[in-house]
Protein backbone atom coordinates (compact mmCIF):
# COMPACT_ATOMS: atom_id res chain seq x y z
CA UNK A 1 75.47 81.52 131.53
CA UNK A 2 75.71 85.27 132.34
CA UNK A 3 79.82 85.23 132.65
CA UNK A 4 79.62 83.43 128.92
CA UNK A 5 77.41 86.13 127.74
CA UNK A 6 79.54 88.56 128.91
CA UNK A 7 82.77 87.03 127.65
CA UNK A 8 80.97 86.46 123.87
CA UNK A 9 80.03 90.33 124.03
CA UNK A 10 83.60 91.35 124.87
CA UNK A 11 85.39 89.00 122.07
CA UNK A 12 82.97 90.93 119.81
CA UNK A 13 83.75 93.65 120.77
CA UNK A 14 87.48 93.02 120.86
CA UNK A 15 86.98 91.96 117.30
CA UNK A 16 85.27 94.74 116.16
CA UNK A 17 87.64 96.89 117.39
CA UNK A 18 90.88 95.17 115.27
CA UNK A 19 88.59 95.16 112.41
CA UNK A 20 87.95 99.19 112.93
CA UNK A 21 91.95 98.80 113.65
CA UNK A 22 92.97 97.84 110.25
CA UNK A 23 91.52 100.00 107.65
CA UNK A 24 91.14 99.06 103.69
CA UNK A 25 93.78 99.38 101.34
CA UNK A 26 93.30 102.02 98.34
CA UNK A 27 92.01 101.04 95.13
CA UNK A 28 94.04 99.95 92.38
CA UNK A 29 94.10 102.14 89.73
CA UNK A 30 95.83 100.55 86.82
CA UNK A 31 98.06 97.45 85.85
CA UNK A 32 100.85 96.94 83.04
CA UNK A 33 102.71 94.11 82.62
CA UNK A 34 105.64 93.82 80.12
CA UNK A 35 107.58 90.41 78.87
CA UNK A 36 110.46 91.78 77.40
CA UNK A 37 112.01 89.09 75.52
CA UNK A 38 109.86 86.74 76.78
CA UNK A 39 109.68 86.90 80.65
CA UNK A 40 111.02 89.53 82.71
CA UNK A 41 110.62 90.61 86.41
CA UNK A 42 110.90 94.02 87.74
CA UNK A 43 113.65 95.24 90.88
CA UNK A 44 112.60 99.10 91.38
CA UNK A 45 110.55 101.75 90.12
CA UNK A 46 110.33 105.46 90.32
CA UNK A 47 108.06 108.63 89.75
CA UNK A 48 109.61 110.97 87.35
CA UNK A 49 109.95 114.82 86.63
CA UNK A 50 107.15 114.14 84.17
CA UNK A 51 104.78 112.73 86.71
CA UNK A 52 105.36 109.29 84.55
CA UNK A 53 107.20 106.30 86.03
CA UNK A 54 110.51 104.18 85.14
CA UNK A 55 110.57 100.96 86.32
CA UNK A 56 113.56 98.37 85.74
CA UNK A 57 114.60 94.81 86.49
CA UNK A 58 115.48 91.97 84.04
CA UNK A 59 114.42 90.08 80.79
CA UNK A 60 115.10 86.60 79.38
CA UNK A 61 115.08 84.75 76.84
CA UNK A 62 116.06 81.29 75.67
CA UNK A 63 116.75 82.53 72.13
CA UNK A 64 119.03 84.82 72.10
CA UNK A 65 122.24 84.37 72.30
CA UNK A 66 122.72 87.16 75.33
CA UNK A 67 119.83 85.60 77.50
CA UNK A 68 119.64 87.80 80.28
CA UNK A 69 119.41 91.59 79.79
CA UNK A 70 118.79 94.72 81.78
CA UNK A 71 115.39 95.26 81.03
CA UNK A 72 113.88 99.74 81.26
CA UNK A 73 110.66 100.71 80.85
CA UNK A 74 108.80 104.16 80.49
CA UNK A 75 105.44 104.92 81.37
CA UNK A 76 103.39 108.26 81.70
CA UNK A 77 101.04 109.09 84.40
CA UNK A 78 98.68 106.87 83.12
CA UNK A 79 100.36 103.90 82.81
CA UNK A 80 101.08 103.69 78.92
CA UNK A 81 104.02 102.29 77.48
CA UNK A 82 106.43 105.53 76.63
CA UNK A 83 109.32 103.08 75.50
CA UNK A 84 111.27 100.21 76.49
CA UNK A 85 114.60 99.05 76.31
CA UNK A 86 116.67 95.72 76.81
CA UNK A 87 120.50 96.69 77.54
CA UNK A 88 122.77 93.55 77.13
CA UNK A 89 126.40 92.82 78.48
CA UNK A 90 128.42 89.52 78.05
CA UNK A 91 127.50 87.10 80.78
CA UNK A 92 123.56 88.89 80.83
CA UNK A 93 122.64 91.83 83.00
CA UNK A 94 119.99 92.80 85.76
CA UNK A 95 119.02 96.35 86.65
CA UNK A 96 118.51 96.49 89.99
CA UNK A 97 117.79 100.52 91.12
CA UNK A 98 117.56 103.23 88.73
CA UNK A 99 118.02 107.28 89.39
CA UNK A 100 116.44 110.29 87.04
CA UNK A 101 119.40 112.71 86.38
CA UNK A 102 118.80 116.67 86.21
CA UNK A 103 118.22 115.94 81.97
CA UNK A 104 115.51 113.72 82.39
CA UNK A 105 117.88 110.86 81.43
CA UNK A 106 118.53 107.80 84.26
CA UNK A 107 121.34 105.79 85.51
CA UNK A 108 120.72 102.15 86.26
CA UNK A 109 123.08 100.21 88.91
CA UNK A 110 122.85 96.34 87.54
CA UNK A 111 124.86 93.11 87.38
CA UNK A 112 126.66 91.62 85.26
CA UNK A 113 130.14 89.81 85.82
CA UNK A 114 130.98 92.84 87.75
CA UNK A 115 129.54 95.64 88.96
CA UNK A 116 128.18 97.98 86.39
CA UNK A 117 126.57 101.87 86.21
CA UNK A 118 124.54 102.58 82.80
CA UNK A 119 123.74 106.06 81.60
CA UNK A 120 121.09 106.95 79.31
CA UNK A 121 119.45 109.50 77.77
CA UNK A 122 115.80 110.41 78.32
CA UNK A 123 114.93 108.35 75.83
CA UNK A 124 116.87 105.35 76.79
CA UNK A 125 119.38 105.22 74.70
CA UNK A 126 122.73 104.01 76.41
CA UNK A 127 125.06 106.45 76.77
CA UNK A 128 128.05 105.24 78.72
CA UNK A 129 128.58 102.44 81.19
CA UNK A 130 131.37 101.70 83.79
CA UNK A 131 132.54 98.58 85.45
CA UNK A 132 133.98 98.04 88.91
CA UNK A 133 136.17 95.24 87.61
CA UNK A 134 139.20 92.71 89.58
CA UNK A 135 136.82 92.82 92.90
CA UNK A 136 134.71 89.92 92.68
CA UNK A 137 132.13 91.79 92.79
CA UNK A 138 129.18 90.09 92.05
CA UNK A 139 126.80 93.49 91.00
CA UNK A 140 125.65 97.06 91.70
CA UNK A 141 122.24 96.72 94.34
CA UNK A 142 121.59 100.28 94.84
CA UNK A 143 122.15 103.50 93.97
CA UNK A 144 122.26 106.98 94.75
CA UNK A 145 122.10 110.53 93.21
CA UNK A 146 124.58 113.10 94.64
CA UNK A 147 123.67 116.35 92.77
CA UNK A 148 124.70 116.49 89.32
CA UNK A 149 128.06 115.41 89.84
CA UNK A 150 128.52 112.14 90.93
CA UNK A 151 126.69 108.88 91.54
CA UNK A 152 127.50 106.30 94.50
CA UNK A 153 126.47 103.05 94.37
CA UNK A 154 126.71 99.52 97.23
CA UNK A 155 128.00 96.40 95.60
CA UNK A 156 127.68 93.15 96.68
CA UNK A 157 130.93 90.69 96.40
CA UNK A 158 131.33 87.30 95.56
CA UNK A 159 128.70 84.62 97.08
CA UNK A 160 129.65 83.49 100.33
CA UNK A 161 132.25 86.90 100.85
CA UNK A 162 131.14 88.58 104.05
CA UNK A 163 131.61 92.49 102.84
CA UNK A 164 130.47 95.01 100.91
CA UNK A 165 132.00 97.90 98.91
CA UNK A 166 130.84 101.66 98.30
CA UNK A 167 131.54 102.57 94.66
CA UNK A 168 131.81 106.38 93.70
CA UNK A 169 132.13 108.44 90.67
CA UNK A 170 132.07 111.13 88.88
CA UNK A 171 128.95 111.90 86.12
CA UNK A 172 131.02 110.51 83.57
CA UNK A 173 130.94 107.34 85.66
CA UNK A 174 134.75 107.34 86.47
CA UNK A 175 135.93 105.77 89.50
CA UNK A 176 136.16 108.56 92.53
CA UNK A 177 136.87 105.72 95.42
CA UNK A 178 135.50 102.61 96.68
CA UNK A 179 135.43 101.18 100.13
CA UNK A 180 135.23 98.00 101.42
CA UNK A 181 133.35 96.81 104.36
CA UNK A 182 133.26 93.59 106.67
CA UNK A 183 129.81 92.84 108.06
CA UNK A 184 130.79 90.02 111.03
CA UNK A 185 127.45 88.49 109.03
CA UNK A 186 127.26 87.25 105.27
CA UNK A 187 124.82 88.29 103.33
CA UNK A 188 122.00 85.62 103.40
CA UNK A 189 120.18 84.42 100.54
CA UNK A 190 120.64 85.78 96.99
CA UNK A 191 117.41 87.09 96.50
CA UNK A 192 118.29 89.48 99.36
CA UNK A 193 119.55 92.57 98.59
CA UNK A 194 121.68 95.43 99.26
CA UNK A 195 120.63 98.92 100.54
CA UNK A 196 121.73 102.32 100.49
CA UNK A 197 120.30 106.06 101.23
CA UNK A 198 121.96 109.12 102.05
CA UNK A 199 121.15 110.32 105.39
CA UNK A 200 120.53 114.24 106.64
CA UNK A 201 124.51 114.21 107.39
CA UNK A 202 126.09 113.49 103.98
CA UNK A 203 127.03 109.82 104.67
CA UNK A 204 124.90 106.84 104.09
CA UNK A 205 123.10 103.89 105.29
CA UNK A 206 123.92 100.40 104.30
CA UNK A 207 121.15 97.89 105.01
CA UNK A 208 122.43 94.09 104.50
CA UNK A 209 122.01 92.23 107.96
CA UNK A 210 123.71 94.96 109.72
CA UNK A 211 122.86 98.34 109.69
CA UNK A 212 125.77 100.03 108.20
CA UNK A 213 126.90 104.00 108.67
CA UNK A 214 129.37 105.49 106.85
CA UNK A 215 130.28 109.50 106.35
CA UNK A 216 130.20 110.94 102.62
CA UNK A 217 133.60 109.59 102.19
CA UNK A 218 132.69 106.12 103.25
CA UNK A 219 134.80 106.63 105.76
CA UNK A 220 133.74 106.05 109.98
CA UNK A 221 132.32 102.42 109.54
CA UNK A 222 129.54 102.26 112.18
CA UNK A 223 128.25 99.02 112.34
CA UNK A 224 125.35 97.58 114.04
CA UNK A 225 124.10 93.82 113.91
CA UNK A 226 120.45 92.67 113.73
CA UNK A 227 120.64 89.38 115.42
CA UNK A 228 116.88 88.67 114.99
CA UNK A 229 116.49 89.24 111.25
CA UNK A 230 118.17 87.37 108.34
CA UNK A 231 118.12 90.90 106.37
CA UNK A 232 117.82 94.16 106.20
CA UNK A 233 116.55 94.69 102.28
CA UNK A 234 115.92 98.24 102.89
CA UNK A 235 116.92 100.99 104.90
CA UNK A 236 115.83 104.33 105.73
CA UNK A 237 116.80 107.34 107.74
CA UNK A 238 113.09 108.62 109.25
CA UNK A 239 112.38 112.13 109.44
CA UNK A 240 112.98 112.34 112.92
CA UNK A 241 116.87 111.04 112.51
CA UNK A 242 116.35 107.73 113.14
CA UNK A 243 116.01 104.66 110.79
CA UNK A 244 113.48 102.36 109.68
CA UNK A 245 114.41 98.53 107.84
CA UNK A 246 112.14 95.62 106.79
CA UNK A 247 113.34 92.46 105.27
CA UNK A 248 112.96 89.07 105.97
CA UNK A 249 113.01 87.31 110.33
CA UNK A 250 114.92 84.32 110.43
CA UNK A 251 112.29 82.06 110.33
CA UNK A 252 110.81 84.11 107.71
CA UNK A 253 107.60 83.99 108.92
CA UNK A 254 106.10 87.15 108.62
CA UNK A 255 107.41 90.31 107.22
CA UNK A 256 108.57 92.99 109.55
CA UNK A 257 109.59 96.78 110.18
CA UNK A 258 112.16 97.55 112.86
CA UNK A 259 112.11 101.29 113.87
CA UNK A 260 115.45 102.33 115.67
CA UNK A 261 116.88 105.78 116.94
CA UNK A 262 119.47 107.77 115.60
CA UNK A 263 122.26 105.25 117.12
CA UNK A 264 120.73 102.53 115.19
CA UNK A 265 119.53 100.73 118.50
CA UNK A 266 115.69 98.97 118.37
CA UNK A 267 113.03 101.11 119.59
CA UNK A 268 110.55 98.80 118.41
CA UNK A 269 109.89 95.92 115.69
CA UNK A 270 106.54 94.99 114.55
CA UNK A 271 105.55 92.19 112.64
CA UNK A 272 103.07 91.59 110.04
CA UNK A 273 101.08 88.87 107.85
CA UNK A 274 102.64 85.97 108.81
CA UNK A 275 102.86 83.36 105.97
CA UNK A 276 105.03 79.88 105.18
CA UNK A 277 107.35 82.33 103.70
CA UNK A 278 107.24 86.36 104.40
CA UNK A 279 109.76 89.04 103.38
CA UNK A 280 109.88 92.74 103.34
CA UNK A 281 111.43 94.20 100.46
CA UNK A 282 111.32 97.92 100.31
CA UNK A 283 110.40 100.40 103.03
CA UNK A 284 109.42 103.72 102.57
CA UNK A 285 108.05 107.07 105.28
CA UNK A 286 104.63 108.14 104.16
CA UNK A 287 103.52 111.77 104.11
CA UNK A 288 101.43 111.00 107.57
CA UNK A 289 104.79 109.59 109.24
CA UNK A 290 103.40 106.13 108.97
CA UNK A 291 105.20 103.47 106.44
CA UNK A 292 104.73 101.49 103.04
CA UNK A 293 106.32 98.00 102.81
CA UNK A 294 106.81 95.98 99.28
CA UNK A 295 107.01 92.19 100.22
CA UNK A 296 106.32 88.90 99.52
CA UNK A 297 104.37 86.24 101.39
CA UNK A 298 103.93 82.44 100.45
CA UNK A 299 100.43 81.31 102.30
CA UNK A 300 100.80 77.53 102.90
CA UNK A 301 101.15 75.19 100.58
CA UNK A 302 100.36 78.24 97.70
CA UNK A 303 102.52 80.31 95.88
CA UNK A 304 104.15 83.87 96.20
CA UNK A 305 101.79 86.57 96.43
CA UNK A 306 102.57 90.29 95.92
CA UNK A 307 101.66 91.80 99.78
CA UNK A 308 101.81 95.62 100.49
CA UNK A 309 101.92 96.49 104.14
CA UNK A 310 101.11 99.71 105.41
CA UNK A 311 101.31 100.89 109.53
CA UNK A 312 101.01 104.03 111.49
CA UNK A 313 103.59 105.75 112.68
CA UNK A 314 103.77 103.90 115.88
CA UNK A 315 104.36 100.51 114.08
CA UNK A 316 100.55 99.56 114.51
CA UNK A 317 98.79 98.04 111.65
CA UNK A 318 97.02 100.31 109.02
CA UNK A 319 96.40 97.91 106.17
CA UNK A 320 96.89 95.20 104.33
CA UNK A 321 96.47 94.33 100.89
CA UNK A 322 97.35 90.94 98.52
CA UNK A 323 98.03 92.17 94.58
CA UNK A 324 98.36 88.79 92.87
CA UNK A 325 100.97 86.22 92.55
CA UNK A 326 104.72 87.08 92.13
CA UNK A 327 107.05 88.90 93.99
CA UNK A 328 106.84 92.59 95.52
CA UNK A 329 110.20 94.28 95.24
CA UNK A 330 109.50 97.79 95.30
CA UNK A 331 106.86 100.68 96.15
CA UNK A 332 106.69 104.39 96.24
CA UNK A 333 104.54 106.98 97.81
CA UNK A 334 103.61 109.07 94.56
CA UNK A 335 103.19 113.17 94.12
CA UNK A 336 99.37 112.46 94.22
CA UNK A 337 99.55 110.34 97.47
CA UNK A 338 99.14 107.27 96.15
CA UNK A 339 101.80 104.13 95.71
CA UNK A 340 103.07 102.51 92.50
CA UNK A 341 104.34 99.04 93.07
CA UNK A 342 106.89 97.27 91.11
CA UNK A 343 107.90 93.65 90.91
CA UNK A 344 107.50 90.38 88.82
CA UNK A 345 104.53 88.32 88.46
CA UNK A 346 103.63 85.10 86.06
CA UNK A 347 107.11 85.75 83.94
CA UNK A 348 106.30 89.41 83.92
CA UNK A 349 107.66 92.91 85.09
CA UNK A 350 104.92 94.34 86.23
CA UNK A 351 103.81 97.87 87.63
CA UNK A 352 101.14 98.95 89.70
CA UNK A 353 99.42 102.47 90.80
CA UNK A 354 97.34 102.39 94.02
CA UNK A 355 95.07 105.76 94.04
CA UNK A 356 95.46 107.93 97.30
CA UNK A 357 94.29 106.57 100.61
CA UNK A 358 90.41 108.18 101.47
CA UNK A 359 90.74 110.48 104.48
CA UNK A 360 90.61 108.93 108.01
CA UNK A 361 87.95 109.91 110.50
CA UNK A 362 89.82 111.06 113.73
């Protein structure tokens, strides 16, 4: 009887302790949903020089005779509707990462038949476009800034095609040089995606299911394979030189972050809210050193939830937290140390600003 007492006290206390362990999400703060022409989803979202947001993704409808269209929308600070705007192409187009310029005005990297850039004003009003054409390119995933002078984006090719291509150009959009990759791996399911960040060197990171260096030329292919993971959604170089990915295991049971060093080999993986269907989607370095993860989970037998994951620097568990239904594609650490979320929920595009975290007790 005494061993059982002690072996009760110590499970409480072990339980105690995770609970302590994992802390409590921040509050949500606001909510706006938009249908464009009649559903939409959202694909990224960023702060802007304003302190306002721009979040873009996708719209359809089956009216119109152009059913699928890149789909922009403006918010301030405090979540209200600035503008929006639905930016068509033959064969439909989806926005998939968007960059403020120096103007205030954005370029969007989206899909259509081939790989497209869009420039707009602040406003969004279109003002140029350019196509990656004869490539079989299949669209523009992600997208880069380099000064005010050029823009770089990764492009996926055809279904099935195992390789990627850099795409540079100028401002104007022209073509300054592409090159093409083989990744040894396809590149999984097509609601994975393509990643790409500069890192502290001038080159860039290329997250599909290999971690992928290149210089600022695209030039020196390094490439490294994840044989654990299916994908690597999103990639970042950490401030230490390293790198930090999350995407979907191979099971996909449970989203997770795998920390490496500057070589791109694992220093450690962690795992995290393990579901009939987990992903990671976007990964970002907190202010703290610790990381934010956009996902998607799929309890059993239920369906997609929106699931933010947040850990301490060392990969352990800070919180949790379950939005609603839909999918979690994006997330941001904001200038006031909060998060806005992006993604699509119930035929909607849908943004979301978390407040700032409370203060820890040390």
């Amino acid at each position: 009887m005494k061993r059982t007492v002690v072996w009760l006290a110590a499970v409480l206390l072990l339980s105690a302790t995770q609970v302590r362990a994992a802390g409590s999400p921040p509050a949500v703060q606001w909510t706006k949903t938009f249908a464009g022409w009649g559903t939409a989803s959202g694909r990224c979202v960023q702060q802007t020089a304003d302190g306002g947001y721009i979040a873009v993704g996708r719209t359809f409808s089956r009216d119109s005779a152009t059913r699928l269209a890149a789909l922009l929308v403006k918010l301030d600070a405090s979540g209200n509707t600035q503008w929006t705007k639905a930016i068509k192409a033959e064969g439909g187009m989806t926005a998939f990462s968007v960059v403020q310029t120096s103007d205030g005005g954005y370029v969007v990297a989206a899909a259509t038949s081939d790989a497209c850039l869009v420039r707009t004003d602040a406003s969004g009003n279109e003002l140029w476009r350019s196509y990656l054409a004869n490539d079989f390119s299949t669209g523009a995933r992600s997208l880069v800034r380099l000064g005010d002078t050029a823009f770089t984006a990764v492009v996926q090719r055809g279904l099935g095609d195992s390789a990627v291509i850099l795409w540079r150009t100028d401002s104007g959009g022209n073509t300054r040089g592409t090159s093409k990759y083989s990744l040894i791996y396809g590149l999984g399911p097509t609601d994975e995606d393509l990643s790409l960040r500069r890192t502290s060197d001038g080159g860039y990171i290329i997250g599909t299911k290999t971690l992928l260096k290149v210089d600022s030329l695209g030039l020196q292919p390094s490439l490294k394979t994840l044989g654990s993971v299916m994908s690597a959604n999103s990639v970042i170089q950490t401030s230490d030189g390293g790198y930090a990915a999350t995407g979907a295991k191979l099971d996909y049971a449970s989203i997770y972050l795998l920390r490496t060093n500057a070589n791109r080999d694992s220093v450690w993986m962690g795992t995290y809210v393990p579901s009939q269907c987990s992903r990671g989607k976007w990964v970002e370095q907190t202010t703290g050193g610790g990381y934010i993860i956009a996902g998607t989970t799929r309890p059993s037998n239920q369906h997609d939830r929106v699931t933010l994951v947040k850990t301490l620097p060392d990969g352990s568990l800070d919180w949790t937290d379950t939005l609603f239904g839909g999918l979690g594609c994006c997330v941001r650490q904001t200038a006031d140390g909060g998060y806005v979320v992006a993604g699509g929920s119930s035929g909607r595009l849908f943004v979301t600003k978390l407040a700032a975290e409370a203060r820890k007790q040390r």
